[in-house]
PDB file of N, CA and C in Angstrom:
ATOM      1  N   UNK A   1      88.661  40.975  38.365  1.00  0.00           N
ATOM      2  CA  UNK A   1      89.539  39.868  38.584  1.00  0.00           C
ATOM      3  C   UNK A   1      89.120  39.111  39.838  1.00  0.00           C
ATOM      4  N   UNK A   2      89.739  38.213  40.163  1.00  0.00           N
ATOM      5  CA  UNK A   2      89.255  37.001  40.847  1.00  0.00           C
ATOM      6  C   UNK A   2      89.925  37.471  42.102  1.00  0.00           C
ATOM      7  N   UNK A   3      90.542  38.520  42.428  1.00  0.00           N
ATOM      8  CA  UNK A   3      91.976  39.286  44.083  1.00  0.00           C
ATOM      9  C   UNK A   3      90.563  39.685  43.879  1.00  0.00           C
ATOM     10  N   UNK A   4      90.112  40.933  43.546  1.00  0.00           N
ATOM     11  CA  UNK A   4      89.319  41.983  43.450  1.00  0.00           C
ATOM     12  C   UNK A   4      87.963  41.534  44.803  1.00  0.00           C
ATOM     13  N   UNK A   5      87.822  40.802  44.852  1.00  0.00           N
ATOM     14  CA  UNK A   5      86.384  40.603  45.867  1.00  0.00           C
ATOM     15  C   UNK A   5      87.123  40.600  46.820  1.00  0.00           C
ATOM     16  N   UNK A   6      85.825  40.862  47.658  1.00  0.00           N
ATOM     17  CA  UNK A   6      86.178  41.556  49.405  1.00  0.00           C
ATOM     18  C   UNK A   6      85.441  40.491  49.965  1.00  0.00           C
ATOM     19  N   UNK A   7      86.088  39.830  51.121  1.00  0.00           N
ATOM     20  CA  UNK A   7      85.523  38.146  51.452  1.00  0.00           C
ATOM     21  C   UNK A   7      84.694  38.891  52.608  1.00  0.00           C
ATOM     22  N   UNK A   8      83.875  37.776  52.620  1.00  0.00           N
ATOM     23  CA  UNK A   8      82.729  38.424  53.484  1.00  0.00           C
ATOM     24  C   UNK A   8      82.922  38.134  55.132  1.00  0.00           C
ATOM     25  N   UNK A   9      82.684  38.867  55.883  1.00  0.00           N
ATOM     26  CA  UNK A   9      82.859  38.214  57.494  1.00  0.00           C
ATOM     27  C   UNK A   9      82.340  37.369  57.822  1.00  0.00           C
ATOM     28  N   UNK A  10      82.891  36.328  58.593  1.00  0.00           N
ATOM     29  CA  UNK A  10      81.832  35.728  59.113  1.00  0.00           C
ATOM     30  C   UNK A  10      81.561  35.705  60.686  1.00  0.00           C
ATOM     31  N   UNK A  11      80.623  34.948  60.930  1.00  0.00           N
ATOM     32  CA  UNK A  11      79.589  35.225  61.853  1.00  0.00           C
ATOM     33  C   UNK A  11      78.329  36.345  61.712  1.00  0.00           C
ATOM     34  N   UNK A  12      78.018  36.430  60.176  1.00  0.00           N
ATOM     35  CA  UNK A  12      76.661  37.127  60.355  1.00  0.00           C
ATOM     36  C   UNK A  12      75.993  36.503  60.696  1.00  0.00           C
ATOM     37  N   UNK A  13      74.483  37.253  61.105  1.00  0.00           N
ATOM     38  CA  UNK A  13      73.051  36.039  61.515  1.00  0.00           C
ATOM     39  C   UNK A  13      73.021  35.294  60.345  1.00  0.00           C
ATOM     40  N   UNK A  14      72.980  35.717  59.005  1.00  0.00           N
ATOM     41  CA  UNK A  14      72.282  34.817  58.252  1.00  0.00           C
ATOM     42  C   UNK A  14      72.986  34.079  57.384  1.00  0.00           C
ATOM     43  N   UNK A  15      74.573  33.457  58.125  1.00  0.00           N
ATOM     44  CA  UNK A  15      75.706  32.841  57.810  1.00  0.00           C
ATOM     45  C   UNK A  15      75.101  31.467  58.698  1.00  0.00           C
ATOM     46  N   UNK A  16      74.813  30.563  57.382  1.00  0.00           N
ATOM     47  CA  UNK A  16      74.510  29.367  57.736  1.00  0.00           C
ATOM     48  C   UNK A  16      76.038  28.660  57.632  1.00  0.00           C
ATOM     49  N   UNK A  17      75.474  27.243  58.464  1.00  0.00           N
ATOM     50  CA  UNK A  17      76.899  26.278  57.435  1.00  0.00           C
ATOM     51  C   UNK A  17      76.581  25.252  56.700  1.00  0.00           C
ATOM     52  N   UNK A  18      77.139  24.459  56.033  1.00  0.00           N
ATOM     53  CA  UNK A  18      76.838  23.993  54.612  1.00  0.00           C
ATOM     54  C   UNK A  18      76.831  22.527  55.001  1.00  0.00           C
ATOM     55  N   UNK A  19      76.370  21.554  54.518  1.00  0.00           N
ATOM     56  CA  UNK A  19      76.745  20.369  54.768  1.00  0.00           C
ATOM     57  C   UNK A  19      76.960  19.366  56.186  1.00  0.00           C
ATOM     58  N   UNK A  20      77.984  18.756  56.407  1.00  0.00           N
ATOM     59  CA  UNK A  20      78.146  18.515  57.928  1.00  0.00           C
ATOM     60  C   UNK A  20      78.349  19.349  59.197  1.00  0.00           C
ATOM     61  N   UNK A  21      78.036  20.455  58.752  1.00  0.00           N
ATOM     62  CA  UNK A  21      78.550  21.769  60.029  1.00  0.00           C
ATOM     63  C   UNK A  21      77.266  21.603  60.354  1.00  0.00           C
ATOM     64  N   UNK A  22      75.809  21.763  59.527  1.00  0.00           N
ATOM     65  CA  UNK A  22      74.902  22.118  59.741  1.00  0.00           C
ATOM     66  C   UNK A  22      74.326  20.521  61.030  1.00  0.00           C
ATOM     67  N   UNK A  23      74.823  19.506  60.396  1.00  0.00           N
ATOM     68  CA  UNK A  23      74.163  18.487  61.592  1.00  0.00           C
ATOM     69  C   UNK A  23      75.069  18.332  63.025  1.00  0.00           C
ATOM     70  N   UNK A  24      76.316  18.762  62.683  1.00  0.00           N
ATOM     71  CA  UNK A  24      77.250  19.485  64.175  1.00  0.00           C
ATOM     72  C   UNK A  24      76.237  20.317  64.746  1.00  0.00           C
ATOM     73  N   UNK A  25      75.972  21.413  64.094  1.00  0.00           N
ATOM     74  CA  UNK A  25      75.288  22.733  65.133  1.00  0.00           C
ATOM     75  C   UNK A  25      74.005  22.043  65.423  1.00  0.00           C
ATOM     76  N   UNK A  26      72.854  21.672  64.491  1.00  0.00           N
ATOM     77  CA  UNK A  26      71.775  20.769  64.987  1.00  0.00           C
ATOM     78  C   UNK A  26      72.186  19.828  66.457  1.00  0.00           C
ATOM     79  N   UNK A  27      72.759  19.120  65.977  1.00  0.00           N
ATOM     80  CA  UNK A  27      73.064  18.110  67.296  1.00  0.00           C
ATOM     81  C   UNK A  27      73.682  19.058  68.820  1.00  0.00           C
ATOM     82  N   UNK A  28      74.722  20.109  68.373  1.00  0.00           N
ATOM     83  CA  UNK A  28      74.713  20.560  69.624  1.00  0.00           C
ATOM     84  C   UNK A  28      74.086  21.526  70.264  1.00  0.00           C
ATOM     85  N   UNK A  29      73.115  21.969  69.414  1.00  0.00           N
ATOM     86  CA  UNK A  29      71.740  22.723  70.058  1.00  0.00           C
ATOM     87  C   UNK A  29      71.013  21.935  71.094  1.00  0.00           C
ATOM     88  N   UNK A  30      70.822  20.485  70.398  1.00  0.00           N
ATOM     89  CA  UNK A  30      70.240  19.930  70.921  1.00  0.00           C
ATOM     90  C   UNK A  30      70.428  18.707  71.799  1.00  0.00           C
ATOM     91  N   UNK A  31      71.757  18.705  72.015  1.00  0.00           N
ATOM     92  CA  UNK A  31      72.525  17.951  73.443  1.00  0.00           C
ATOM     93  C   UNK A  31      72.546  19.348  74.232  1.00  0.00           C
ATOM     94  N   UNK A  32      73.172  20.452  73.830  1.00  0.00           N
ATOM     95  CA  UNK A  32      73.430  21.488  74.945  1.00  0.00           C
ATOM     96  C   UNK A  32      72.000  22.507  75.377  1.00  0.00           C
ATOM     97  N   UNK A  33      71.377  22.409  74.998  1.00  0.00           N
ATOM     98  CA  UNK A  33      69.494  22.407  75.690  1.00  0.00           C
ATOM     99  C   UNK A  33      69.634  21.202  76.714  1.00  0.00           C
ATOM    100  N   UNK A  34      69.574  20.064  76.272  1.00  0.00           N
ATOM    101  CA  UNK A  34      69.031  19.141  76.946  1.00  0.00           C
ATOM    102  C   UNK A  34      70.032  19.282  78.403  1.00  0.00           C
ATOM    103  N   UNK A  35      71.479  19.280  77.982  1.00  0.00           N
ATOM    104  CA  UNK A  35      72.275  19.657  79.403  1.00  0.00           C
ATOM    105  C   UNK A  35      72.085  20.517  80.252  1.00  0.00           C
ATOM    106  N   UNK A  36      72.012  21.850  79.444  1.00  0.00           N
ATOM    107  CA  UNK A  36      71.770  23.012  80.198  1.00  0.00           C
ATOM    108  C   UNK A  36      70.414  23.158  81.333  1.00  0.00           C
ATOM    109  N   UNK A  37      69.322  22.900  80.220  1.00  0.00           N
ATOM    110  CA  UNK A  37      68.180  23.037  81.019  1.00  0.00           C
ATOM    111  C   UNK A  37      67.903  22.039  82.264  1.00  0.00           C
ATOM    112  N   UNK A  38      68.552  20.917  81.337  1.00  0.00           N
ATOM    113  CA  UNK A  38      68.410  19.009  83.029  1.00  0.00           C
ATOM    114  C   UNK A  38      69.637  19.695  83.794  1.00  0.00           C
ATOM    115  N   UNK A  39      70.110  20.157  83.838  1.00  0.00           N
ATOM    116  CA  UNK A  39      71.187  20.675  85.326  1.00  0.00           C
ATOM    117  C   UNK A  39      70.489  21.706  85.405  1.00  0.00           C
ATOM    118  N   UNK A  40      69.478  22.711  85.273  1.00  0.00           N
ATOM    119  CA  UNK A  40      68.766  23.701  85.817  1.00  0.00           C
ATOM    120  C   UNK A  40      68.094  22.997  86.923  1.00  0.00           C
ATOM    121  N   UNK A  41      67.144  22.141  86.326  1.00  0.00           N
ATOM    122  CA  UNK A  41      65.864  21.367  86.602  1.00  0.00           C
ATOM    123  C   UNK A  41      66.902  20.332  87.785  1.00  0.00           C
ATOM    124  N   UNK A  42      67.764  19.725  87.569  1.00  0.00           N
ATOM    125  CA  UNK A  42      68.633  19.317  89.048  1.00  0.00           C
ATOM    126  C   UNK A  42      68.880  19.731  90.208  1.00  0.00           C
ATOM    127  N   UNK A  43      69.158  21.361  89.491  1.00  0.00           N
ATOM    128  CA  UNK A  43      69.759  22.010  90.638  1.00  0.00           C
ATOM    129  C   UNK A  43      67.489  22.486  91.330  1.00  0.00           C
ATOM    130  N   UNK A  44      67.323  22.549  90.852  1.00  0.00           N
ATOM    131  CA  UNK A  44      65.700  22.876  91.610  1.00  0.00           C
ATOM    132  C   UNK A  44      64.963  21.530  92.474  1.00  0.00           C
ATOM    133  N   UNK A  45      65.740  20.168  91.821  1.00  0.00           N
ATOM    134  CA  UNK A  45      64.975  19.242  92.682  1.00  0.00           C
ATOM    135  C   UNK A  45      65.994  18.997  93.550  1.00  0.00           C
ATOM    136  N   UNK A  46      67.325  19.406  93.865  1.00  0.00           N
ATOM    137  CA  UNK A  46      68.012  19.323  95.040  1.00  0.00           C
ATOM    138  C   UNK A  46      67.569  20.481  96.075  1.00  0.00           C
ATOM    139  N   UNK A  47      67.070  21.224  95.755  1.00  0.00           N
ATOM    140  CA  UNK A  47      66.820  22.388  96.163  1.00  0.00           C
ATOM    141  C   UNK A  47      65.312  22.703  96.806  1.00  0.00           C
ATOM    142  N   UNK A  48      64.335  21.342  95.976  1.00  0.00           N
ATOM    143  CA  UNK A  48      62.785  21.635  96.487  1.00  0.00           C
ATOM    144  C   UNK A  48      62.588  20.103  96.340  1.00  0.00           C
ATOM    145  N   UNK A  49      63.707  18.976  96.671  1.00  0.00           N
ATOM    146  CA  UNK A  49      63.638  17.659  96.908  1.00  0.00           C
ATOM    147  C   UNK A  49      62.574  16.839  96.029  1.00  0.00           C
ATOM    148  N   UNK A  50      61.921  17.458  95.420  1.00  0.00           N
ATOM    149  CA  UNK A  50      61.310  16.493  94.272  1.00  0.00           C
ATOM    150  C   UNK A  50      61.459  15.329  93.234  1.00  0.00           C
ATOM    151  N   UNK A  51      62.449  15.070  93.806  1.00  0.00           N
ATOM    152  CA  UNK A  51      62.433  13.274  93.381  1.00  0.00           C
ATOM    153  C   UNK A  51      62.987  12.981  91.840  1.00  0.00           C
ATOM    154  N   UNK A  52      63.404  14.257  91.046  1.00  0.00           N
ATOM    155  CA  UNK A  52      63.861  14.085  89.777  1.00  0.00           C
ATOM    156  C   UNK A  52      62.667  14.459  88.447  1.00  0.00           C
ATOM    157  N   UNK A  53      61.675  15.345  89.272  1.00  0.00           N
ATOM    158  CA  UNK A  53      60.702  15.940  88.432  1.00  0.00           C
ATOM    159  C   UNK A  53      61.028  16.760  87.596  1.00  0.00           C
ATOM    160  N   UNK A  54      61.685  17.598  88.526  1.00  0.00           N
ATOM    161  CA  UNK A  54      61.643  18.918  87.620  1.00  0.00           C
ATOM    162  C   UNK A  54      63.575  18.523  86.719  1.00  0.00           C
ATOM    163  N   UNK A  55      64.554  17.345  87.074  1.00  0.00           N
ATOM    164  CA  UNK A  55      65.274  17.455  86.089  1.00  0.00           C
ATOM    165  C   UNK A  55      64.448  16.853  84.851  1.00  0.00           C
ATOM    166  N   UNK A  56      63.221  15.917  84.685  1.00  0.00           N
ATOM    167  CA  UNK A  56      62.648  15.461  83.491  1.00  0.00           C
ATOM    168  C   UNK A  56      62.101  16.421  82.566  1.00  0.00           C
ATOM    169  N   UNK A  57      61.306  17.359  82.958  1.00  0.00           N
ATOM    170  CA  UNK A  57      60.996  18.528  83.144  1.00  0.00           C
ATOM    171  C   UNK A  57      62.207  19.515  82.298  1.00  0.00           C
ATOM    172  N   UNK A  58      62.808  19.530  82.993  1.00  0.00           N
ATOM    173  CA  UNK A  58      64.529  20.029  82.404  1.00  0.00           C
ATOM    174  C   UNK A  58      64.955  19.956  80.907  1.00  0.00           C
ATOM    175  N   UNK A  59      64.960  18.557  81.190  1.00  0.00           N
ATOM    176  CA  UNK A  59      65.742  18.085  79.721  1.00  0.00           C
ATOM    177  C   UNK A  59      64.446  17.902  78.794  1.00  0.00           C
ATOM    178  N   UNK A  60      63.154  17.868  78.796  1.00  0.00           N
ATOM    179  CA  UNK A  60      62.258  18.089  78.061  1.00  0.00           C
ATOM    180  C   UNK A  60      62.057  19.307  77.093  1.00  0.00           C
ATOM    181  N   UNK A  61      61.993  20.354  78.144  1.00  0.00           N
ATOM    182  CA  UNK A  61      62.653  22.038  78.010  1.00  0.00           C
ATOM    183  C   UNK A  61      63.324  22.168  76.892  1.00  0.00           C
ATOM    184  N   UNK A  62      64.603  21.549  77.250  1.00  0.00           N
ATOM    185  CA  UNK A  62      65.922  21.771  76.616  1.00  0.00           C
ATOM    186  C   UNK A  62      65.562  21.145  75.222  1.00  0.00           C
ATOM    187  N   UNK A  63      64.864  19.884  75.231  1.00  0.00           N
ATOM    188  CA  UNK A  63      64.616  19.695  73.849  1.00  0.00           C
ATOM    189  C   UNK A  63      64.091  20.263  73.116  1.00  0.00           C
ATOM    190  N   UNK A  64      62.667  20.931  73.686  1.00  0.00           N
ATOM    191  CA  UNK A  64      62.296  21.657  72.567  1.00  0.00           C
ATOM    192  C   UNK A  64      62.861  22.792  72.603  1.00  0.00           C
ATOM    193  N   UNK A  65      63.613  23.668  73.483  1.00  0.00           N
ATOM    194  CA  UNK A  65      64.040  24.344  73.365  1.00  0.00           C
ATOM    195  C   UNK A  65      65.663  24.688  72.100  1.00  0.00           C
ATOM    196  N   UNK A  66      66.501  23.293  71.799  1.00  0.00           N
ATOM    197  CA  UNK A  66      67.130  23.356  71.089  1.00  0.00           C
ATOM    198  C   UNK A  66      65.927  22.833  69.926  1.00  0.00           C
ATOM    199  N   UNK A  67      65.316  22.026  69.413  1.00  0.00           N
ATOM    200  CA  UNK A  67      64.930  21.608  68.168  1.00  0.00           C
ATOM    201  C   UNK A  67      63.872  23.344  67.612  1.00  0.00           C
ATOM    202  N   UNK A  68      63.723  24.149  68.372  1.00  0.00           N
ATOM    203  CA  UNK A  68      63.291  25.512  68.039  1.00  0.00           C
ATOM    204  C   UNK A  68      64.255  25.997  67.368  1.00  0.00           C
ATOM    205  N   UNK A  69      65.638  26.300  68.118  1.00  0.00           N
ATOM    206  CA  UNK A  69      66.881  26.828  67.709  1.00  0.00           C
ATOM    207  C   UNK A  69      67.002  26.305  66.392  1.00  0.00           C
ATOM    208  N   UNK A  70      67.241  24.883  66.406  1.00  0.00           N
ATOM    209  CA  UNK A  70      67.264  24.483  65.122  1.00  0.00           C
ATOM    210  C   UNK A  70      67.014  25.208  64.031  1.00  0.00           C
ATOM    211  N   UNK A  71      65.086  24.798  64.160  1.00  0.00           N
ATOM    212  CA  UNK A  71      64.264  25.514  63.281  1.00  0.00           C
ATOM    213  C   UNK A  71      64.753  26.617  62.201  1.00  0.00           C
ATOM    214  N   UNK A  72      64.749  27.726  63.614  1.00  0.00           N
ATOM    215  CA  UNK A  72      65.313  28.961  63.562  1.00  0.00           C
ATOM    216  C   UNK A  72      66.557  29.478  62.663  1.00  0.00           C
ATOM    217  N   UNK A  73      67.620  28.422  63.183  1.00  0.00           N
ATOM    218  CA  UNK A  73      68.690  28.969  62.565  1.00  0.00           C
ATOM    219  C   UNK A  73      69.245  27.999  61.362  1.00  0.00           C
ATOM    220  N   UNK A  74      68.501  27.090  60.726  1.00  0.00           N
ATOM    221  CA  UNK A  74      68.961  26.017  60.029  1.00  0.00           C
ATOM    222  C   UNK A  74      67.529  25.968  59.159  1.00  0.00           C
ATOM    223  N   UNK A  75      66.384  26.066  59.595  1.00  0.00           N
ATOM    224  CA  UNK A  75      65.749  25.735  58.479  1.00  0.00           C
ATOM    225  C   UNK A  75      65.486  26.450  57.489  1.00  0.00           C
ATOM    226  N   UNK A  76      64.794  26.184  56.531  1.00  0.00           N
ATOM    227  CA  UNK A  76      64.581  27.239  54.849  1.00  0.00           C
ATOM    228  C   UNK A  76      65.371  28.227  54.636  1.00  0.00           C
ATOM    229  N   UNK A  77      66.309  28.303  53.882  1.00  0.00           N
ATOM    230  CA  UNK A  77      66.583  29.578  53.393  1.00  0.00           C
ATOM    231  C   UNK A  77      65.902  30.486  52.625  1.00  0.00           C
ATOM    232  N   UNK A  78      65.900  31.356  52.887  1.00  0.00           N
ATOM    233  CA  UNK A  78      64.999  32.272  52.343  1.00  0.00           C
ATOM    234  C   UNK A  78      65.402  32.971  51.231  1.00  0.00           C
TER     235      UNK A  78
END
């Protein structure tokens, strides 16, 4: 019968989301890289006065660092 199934948990790893969730999580991989890492890279050129190098540096990071995530957790299902 249709009671009879046992719903599955979520938050496994390989619990994607479907549709518009998936370009939510894309996009905030990849605003929250770019934040995270350019306020790293801020806090180092206040710190070693470099002129806004290392926040470019930063948010560069952060990009590829979220469009990896992406990759990772959004592309091909297998």
């Amino acid at each position: 019968m249709a009671g009879d199934q046992t719903p599955r948990p979520a938050g496994e790893p390989d619990d994607t989301p479907s549709g518009a969730g998936q370009g939510w999580t894309a996009l905030s991989y990849l605003i929250g890289g770019m934040l995270v890492w350019g306020f790293i890279g801020w806090l180092i050129d206040q710190w070693l006065d470099t002129g806004g190098v290392a926040t470019g540096i930063g948010v560069v990071l952060g990009m590829a660092g979220g469009i990896i995530l992406v990759i990772r957790r959004l592309g091909t299902p297998t």
